[in-house]
C-alpha atoms as a PDB file:
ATOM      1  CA  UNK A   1     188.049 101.043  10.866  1.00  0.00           C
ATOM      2  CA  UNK A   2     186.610 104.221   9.244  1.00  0.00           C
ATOM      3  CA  UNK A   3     183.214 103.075   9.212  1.00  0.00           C
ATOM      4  CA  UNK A   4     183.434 103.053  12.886  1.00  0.00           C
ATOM      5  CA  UNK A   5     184.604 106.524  12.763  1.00  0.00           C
ATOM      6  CA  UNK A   6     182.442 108.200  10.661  1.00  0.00           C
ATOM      7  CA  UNK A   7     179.245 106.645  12.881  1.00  0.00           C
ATOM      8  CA  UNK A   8     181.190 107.556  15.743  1.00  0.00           C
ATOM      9  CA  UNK A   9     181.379 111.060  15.002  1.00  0.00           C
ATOM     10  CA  UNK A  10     177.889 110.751  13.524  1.00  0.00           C
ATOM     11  CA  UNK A  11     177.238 109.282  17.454  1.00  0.00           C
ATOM     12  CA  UNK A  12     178.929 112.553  18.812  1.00  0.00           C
ATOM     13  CA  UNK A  13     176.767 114.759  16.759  1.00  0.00           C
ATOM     14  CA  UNK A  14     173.631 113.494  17.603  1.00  0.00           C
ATOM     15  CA  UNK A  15     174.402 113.004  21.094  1.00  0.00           C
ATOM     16  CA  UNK A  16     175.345 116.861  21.477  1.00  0.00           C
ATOM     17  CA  UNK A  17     171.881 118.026  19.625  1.00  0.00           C
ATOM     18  CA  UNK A  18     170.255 116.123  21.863  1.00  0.00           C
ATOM     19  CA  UNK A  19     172.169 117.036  24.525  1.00  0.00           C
ATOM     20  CA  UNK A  20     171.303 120.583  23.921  1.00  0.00           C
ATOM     21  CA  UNK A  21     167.806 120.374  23.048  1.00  0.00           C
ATOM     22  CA  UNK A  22     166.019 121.130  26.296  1.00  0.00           C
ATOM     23  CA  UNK A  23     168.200 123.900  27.153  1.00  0.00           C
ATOM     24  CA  UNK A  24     165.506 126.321  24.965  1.00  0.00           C
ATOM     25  CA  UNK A  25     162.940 125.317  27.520  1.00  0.00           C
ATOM     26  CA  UNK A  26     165.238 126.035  30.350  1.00  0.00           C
ATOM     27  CA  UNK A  27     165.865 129.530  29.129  1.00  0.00           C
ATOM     28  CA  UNK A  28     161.973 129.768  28.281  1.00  0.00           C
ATOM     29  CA  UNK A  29     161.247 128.766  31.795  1.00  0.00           C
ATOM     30  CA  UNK A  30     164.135 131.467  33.114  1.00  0.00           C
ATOM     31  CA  UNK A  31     162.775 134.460  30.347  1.00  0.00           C
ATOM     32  CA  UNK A  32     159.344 133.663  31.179  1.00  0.00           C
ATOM     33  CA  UNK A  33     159.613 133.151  35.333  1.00  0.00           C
ATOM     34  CA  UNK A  34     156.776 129.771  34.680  1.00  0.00           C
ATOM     35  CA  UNK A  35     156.830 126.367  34.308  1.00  0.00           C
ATOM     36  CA  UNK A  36     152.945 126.416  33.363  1.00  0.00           C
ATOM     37  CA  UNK A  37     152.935 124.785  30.444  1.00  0.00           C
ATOM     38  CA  UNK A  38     154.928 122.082  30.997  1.00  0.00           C
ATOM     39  CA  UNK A  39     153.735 118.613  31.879  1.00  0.00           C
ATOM     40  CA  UNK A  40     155.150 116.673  34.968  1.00  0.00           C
ATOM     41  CA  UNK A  41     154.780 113.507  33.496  1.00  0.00           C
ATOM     42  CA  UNK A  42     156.428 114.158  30.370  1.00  0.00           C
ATOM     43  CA  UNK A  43     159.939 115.132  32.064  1.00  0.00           C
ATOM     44  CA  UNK A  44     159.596 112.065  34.419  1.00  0.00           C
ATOM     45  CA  UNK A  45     158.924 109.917  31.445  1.00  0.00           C
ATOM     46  CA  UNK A  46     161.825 111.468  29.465  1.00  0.00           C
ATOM     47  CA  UNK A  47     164.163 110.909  32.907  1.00  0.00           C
ATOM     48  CA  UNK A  48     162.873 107.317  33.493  1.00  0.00           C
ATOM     49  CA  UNK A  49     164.090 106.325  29.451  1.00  0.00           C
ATOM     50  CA  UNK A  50     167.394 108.481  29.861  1.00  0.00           C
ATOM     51  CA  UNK A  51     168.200 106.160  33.319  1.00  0.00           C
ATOM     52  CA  UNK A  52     167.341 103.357  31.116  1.00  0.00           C
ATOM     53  CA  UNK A  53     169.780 103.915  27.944  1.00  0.00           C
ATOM     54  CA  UNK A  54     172.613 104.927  30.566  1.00  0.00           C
ATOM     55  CA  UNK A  55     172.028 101.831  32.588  1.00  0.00           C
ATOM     56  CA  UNK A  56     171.956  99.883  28.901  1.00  0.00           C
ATOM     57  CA  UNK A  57     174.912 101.864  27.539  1.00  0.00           C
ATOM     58  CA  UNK A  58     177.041 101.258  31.107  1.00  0.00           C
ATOM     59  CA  UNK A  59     176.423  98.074  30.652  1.00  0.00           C
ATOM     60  CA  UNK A  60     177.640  97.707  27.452  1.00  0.00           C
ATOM     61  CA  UNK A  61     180.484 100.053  27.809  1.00  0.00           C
ATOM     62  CA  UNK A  62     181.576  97.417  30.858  1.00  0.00           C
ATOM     63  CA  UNK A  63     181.265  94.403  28.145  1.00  0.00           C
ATOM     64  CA  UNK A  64     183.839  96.050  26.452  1.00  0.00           C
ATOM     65  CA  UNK A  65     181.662  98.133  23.629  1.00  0.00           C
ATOM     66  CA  UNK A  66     183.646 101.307  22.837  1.00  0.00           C
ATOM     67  CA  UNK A  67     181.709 102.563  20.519  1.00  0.00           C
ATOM     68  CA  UNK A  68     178.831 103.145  22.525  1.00  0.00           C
ATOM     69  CA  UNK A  69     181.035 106.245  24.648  1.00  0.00           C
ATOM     70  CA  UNK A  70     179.329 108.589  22.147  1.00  0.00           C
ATOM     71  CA  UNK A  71     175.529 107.333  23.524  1.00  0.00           C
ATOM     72  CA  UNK A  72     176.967 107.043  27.076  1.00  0.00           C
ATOM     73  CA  UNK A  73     178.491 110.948  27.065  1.00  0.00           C
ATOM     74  CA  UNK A  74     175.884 112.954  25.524  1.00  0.00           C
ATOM     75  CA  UNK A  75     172.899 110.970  27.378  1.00  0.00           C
ATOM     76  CA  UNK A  76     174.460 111.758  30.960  1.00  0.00           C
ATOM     77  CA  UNK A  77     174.791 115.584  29.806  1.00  0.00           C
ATOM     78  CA  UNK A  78     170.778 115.369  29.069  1.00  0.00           C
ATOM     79  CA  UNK A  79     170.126 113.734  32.418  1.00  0.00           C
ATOM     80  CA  UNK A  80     172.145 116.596  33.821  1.00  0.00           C
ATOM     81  CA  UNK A  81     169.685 118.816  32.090  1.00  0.00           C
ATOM     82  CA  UNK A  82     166.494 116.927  32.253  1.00  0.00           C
ATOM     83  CA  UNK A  83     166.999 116.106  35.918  1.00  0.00           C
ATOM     84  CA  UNK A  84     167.496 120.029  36.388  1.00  0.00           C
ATOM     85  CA  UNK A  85     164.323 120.887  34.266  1.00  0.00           C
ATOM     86  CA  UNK A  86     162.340 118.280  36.485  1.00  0.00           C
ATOM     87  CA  UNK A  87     163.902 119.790  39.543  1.00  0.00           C
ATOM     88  CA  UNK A  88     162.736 123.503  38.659  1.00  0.00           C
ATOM     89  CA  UNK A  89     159.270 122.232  38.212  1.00  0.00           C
ATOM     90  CA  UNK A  90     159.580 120.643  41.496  1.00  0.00           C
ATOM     91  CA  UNK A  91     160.644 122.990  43.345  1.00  0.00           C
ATOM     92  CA  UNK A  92     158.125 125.125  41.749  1.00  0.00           C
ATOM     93  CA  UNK A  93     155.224 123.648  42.115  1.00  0.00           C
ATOM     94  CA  UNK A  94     156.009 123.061  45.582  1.00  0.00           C
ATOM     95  CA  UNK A  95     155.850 126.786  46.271  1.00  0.00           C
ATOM     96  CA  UNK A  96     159.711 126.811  47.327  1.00  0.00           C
ATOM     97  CA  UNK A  97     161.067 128.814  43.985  1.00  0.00           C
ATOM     98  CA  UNK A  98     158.708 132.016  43.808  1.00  0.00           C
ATOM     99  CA  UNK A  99     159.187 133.247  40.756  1.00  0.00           C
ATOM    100  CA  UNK A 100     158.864 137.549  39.997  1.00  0.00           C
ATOM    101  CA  UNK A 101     156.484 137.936  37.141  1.00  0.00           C
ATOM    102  CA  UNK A 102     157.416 140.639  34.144  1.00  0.00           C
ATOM    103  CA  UNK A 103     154.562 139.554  32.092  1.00  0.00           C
ATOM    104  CA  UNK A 104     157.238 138.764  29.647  1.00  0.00           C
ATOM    105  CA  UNK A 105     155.281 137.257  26.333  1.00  0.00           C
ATOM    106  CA  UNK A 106     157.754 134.816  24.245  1.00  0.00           C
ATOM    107  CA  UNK A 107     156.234 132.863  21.080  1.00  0.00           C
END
């Protein structure tokens, strides 16, 4: 029993930095008013695996798998932020979000 709880809160941890690690490029894209040098088909990659591992960890979860809630939670708060990073680029390329540019130079 506190095996499982250590690698759950190991589970948690991860989950959260990963959770949070796109939301530098969202502030990037926000700072900078572009989404130039980002690639299309590496956010619809990412999105395609992160359907994938919640479709694997629903299923588990519904087999009765606990201690994949960790996976489950932080992976749906990345699609929440992947799926709005794909949606900016979208909509931007797409001409529909005009962006004002500051000529604002970030490393």
């Amino acid at each position: 029993m506190q095996n499982i709880l250590i690698y759950e809160i190991f589970g948690y941890i991860g989950g959260v930095i990963l959770a949070i690690a796109l939301l530098p490029q969202l502030h990037r894209i926000y700072v900078k008013k572009s989404v130039e040098d980002l690639s299309i088909y590496w956010i619809s990659t990412h999105l395609i695996g992160v359907i994938c591992i919640i479709i694997y960890s629903s299923g588990l979860l519904h087999l009765g798998v606990t201690s994949i809630l960790p996976v489950l939670i932080s992976i749906s708060v990345e699609l929440l932020i992947a799926g709005s990073l794909f949606i900016i680029i979208i909509l931007t390329k797409m001409n529909i979000i005009r962006w004002h540019q500051d000529n604002v130079d970030l490393p």
